[in-house]
N, C-alpha and C. Protein backbone atom coordinates (compact mmCIF):
# COMPACT_ATOMS: atom_id res chain seq x y z
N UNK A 1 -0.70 75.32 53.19
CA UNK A 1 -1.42 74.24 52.61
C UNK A 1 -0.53 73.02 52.53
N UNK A 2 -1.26 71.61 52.88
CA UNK A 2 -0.09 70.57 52.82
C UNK A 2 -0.55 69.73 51.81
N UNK A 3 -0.08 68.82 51.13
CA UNK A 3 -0.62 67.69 49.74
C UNK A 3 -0.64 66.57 50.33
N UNK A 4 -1.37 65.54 50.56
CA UNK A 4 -0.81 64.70 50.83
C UNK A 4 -0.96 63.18 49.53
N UNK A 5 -0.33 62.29 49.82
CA UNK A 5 -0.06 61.68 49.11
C UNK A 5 0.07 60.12 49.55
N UNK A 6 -1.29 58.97 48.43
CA UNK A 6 -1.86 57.74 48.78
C UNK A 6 -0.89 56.88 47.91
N UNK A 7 -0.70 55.91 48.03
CA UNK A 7 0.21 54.73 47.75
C UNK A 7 -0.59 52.87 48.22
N UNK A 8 -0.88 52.72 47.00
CA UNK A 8 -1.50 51.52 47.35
C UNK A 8 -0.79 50.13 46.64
N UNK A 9 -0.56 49.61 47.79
CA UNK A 9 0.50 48.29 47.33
C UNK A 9 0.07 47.25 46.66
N UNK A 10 -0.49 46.05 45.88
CA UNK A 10 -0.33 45.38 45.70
C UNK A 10 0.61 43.84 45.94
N UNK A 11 1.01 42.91 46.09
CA UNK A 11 1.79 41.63 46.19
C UNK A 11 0.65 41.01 45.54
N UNK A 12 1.37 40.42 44.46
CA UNK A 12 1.28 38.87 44.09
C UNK A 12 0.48 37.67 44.71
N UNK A 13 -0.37 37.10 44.27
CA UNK A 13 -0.39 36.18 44.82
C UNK A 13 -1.16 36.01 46.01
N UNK A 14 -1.72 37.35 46.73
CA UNK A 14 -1.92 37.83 48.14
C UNK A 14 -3.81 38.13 47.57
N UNK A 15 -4.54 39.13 48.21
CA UNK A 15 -5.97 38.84 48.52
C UNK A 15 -6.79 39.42 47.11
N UNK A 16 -5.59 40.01 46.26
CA UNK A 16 -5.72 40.24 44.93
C UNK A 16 -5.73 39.30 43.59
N UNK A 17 -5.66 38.05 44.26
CA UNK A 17 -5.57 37.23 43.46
C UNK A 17 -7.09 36.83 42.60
N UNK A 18 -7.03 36.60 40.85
CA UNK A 18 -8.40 36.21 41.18
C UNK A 18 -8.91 35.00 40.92
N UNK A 19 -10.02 34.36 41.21
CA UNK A 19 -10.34 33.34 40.92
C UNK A 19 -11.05 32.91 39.75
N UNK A 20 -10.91 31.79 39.27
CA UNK A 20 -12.26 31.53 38.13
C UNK A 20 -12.66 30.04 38.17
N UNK A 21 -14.26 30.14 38.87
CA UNK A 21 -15.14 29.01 39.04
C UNK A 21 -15.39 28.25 37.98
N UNK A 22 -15.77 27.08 38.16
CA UNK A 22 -16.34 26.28 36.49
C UNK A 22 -16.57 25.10 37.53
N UNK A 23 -17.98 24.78 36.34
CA UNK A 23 -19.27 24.24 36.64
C UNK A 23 -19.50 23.24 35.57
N UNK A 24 -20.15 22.02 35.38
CA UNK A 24 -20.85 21.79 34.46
C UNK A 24 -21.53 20.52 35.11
N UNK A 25 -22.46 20.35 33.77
CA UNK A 25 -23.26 19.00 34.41
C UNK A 25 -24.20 18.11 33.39
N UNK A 26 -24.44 17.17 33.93
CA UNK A 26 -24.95 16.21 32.73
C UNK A 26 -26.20 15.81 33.29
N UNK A 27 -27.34 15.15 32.21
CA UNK A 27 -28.42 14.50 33.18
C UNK A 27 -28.77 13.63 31.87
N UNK A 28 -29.55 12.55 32.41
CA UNK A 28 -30.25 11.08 31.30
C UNK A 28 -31.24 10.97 32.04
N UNK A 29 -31.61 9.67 31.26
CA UNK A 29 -32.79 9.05 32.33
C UNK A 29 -32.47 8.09 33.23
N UNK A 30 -31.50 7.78 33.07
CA UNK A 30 -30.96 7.13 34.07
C UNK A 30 -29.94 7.70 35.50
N UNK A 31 -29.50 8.88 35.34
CA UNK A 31 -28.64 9.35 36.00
C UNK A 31 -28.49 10.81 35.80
N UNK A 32 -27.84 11.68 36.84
CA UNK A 32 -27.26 12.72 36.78
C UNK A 32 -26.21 13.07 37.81
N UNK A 33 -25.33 14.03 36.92
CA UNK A 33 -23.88 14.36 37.64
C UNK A 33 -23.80 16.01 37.64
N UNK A 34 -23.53 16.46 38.58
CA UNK A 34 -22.72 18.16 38.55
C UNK A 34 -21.75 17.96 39.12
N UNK A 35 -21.03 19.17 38.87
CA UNK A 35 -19.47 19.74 39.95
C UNK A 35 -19.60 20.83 39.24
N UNK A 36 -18.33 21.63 40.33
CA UNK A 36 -17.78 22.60 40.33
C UNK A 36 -16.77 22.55 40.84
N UNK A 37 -15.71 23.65 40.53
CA UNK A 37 -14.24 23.55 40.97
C UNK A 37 -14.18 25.18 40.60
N UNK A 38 -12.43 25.30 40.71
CA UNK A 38 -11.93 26.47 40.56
C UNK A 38 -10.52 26.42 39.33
N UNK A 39 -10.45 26.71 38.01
CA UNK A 39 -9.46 26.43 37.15
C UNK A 39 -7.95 27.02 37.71
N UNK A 40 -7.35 26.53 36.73
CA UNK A 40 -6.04 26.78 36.85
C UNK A 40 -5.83 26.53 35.50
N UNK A 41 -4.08 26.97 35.46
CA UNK A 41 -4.24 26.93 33.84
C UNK A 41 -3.67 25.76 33.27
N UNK A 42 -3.43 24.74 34.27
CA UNK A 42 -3.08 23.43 33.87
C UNK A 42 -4.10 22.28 34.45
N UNK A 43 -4.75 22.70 34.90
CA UNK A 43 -5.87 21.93 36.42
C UNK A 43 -7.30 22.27 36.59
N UNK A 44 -8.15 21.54 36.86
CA UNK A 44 -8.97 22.03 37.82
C UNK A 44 -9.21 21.37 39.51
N UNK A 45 -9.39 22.54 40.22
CA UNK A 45 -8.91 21.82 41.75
C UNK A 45 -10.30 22.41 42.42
N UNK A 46 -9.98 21.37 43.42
CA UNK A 46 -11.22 21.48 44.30
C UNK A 46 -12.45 21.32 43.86
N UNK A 47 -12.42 19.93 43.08
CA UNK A 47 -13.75 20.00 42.54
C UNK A 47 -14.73 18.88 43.16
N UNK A 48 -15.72 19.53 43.58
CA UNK A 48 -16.97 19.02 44.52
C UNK A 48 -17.99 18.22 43.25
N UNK A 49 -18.02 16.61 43.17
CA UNK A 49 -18.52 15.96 42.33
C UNK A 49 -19.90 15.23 42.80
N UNK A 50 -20.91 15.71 42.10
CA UNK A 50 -22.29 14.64 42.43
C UNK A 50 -23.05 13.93 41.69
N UNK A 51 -23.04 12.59 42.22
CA UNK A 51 -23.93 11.63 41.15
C UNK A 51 -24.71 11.05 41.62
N UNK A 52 -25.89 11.09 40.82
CA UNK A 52 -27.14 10.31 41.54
C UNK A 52 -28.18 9.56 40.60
N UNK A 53 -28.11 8.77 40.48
CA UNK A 53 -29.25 7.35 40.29
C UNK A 53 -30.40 8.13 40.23
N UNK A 54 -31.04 7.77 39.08
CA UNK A 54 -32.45 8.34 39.05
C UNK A 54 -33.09 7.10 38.31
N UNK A 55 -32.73 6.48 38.00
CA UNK A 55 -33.72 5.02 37.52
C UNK A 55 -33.70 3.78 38.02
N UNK A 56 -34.82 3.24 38.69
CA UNK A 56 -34.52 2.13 39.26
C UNK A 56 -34.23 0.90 38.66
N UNK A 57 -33.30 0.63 38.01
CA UNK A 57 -33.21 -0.49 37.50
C UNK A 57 -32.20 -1.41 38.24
N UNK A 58 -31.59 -1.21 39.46
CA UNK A 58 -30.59 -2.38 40.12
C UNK A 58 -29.14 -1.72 39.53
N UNK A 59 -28.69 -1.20 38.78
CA UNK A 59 -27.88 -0.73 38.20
C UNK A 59 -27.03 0.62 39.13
N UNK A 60 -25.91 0.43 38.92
CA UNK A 60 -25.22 1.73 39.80
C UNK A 60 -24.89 2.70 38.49
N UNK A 61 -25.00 3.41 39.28
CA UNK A 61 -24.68 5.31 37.89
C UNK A 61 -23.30 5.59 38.32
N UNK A 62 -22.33 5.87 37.58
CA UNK A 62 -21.56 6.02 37.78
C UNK A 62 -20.62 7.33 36.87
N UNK A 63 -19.92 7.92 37.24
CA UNK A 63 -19.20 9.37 36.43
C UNK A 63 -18.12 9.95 36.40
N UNK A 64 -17.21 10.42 35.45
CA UNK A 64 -16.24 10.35 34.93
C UNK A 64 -15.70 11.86 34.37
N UNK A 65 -14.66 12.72 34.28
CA UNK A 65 -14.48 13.85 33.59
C UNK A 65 -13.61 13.41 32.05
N UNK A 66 -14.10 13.77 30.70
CA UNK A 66 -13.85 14.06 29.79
C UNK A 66 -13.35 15.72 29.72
N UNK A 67 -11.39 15.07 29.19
CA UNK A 67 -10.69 16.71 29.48
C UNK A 67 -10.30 16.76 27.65
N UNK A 68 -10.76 18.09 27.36
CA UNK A 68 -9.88 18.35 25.90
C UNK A 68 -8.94 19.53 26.72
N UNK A 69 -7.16 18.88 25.86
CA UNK A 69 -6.10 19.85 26.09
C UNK A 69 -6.31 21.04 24.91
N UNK A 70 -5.49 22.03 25.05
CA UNK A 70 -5.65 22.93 24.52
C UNK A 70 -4.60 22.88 23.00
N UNK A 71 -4.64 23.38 22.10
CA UNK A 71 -3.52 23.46 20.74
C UNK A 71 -3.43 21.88 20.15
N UNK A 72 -4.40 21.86 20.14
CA UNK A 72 -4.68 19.61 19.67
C UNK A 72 -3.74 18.80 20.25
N UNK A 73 -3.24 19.06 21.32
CA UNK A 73 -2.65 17.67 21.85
C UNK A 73 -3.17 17.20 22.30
N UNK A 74 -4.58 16.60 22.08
CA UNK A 74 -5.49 15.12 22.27
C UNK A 74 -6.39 15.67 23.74
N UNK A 75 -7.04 14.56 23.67
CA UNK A 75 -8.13 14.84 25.08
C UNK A 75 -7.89 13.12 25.67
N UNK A 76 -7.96 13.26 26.73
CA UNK A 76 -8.76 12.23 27.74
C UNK A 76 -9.79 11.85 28.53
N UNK A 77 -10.05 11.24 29.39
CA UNK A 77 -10.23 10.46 30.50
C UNK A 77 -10.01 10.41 31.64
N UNK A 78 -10.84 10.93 32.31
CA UNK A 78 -9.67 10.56 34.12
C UNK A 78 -10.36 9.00 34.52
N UNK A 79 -9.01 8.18 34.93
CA UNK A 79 -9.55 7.28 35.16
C UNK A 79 -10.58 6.42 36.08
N UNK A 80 -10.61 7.37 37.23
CA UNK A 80 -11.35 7.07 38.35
C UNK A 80 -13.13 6.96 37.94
N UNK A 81 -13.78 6.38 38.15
CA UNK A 81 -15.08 6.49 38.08
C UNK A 81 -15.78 6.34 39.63
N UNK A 82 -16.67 7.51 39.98
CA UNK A 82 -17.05 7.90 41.05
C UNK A 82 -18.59 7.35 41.08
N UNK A 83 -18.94 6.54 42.18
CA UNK A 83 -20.05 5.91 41.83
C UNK A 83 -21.20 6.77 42.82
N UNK A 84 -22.49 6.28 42.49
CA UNK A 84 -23.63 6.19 43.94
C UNK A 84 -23.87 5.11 43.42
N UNK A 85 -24.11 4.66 44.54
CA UNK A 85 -24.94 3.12 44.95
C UNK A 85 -25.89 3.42 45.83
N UNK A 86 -26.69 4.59 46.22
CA UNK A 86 -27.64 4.64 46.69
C UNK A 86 -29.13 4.34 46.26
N UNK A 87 -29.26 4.02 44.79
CA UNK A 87 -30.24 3.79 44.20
C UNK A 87 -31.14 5.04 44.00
N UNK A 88 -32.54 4.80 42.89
CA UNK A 88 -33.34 5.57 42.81
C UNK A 88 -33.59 6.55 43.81
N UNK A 89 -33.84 6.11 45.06
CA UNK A 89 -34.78 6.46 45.67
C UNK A 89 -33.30 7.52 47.10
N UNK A 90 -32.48 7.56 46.53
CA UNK A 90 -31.13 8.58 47.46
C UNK A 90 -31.39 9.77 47.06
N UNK A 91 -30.17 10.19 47.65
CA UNK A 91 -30.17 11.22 47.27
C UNK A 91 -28.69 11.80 46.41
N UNK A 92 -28.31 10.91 46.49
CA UNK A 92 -27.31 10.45 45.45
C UNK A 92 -25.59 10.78 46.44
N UNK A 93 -24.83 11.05 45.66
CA UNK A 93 -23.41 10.65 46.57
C UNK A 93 -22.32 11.93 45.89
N UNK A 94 -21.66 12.32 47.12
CA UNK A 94 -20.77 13.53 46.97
C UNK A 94 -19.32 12.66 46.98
N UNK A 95 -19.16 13.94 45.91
CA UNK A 95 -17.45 13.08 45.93
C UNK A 95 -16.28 14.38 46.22
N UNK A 96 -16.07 15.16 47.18
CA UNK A 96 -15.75 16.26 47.34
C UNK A 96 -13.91 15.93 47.07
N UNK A 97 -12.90 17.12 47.04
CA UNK A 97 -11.26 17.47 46.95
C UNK A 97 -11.20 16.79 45.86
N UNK A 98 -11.65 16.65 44.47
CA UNK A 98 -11.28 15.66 43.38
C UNK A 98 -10.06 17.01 42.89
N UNK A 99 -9.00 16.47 41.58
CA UNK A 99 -8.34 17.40 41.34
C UNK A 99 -8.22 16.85 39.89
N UNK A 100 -8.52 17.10 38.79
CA UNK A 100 -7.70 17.05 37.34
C UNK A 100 -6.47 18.09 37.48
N UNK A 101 -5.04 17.71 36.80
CA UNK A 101 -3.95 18.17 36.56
C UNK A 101 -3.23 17.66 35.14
N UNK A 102 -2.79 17.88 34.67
CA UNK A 102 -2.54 17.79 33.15
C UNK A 102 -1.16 19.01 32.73
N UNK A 103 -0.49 18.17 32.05
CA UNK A 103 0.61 18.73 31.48
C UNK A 103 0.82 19.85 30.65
N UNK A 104 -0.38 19.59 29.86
CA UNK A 104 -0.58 21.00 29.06
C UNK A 104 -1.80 21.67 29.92
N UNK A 105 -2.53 22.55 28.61
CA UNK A 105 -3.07 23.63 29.71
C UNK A 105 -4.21 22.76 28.95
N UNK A 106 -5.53 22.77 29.96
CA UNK A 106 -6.74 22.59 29.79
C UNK A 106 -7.88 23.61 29.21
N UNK A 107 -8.32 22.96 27.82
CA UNK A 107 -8.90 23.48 27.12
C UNK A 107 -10.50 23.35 27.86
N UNK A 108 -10.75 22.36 28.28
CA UNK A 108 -12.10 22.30 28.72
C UNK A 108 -12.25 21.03 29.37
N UNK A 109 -13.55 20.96 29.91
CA UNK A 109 -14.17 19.77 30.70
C UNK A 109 -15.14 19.47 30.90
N UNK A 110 -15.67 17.85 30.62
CA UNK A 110 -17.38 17.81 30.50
C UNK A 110 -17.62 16.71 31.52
N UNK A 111 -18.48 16.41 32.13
CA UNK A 111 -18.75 15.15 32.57
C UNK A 111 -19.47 14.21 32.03
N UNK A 112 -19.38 12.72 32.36
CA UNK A 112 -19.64 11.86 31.90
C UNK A 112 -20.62 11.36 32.85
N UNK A 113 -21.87 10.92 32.62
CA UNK A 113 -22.41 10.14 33.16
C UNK A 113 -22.79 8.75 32.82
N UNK A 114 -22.86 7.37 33.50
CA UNK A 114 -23.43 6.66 32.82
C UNK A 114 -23.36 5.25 34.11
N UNK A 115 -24.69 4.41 33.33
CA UNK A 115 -25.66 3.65 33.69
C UNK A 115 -24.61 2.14 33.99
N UNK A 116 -24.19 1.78 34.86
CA UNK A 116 -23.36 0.45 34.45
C UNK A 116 -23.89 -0.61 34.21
N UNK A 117 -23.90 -1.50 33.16
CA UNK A 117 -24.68 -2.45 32.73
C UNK A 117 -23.90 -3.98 32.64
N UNK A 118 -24.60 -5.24 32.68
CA UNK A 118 -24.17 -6.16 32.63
C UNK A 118 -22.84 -6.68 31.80
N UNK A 119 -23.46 -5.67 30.20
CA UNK A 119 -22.56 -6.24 29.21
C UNK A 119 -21.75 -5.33 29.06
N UNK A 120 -22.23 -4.13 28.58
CA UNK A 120 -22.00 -2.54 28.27
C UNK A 120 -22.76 -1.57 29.20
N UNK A 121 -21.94 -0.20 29.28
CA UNK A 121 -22.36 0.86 30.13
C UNK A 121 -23.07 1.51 28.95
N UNK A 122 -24.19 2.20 29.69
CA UNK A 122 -25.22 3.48 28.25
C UNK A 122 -24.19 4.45 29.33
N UNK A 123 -23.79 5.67 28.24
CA UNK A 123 -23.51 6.67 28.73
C UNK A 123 -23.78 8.13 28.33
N UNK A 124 -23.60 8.90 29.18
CA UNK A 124 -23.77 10.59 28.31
C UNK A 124 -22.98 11.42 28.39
N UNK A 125 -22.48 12.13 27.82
CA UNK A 125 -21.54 13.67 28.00
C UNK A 125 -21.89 14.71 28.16
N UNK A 126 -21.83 15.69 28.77
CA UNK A 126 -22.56 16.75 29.27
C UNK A 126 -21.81 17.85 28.10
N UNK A 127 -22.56 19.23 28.24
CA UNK A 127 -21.42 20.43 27.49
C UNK A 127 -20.57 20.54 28.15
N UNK A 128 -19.14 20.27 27.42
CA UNK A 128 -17.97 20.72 27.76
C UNK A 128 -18.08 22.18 28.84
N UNK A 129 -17.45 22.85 29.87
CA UNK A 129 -17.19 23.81 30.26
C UNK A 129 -15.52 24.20 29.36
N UNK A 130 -15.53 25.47 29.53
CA UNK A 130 -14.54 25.89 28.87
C UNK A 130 -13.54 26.59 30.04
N UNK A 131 -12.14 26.55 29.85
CA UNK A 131 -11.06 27.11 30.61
C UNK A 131 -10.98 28.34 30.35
N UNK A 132 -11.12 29.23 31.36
CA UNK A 132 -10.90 30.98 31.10
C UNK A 132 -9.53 31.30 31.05
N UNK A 133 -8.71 30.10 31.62
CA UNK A 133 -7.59 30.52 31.34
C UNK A 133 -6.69 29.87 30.12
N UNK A 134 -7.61 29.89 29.29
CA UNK A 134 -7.03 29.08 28.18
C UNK A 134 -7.15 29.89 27.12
């Protein structure tokens, strides 16, 4: 009789690695935004951003990520604002490879949508998504 005997390797880093998706999204009457990306525990990367104009008023929609860090060291802003200018009637505008990165670890992330206006922007915040690796 012979025994034989299985050995299964693992490495780091290799096809065992796992991932964790995050999503969120906002909508008004004037506008709406989604993405998705993939976290990290300081980041989110690869995030595929869409905004689209839903009210015709001449006005461009425009959108923004609101980040809370994790253990109260404050939240921000990313500064970029990603527009459509396609109007009502588009189909609104992809903003694909965006990346948030941040020093501490990321507690969460919401998007911002909002209406740009002559004087002042109307805007909205979507629910925060939350970091799994946080």
């Amino acid at each position: 009789m012979s025994a034989s005997l299985g050995l299964a390797l693992s490495i780091p880093g290799t096809a065992n690695a796992a991932t964790y998706p995050g999503s969120a999204s906002v909508s008004s009457s004037y506008g709406m935004a989604s993405a998705t990306w993939t976290w990290g525990p300081g980041s989110a990367n690869g995030i595929k951003l869409h905004v689209q104009d839903t009210n015709c008023n001449s006005n461009p929609v425009f959108a923004y990520f609101h980040v809370i860090r994790m253990g109260g060291k404050g939240e921000f802003d990313t500064p970029n604002k990603r527009y459509d200018y396609n109007g009502c009637n588009g189909k609104g505008t992809d903003h694909p490879d965006l990346k948030i990165s941040d020093g501490f670890n990321i507690k969460s992330v919401a998007i911002v949508v909002c209406n740009e206006g002559l004087l002042s922007n109307s805007c909205k915040t979507g629910t925060a998504a939350a970091n799994p690796l946080g």
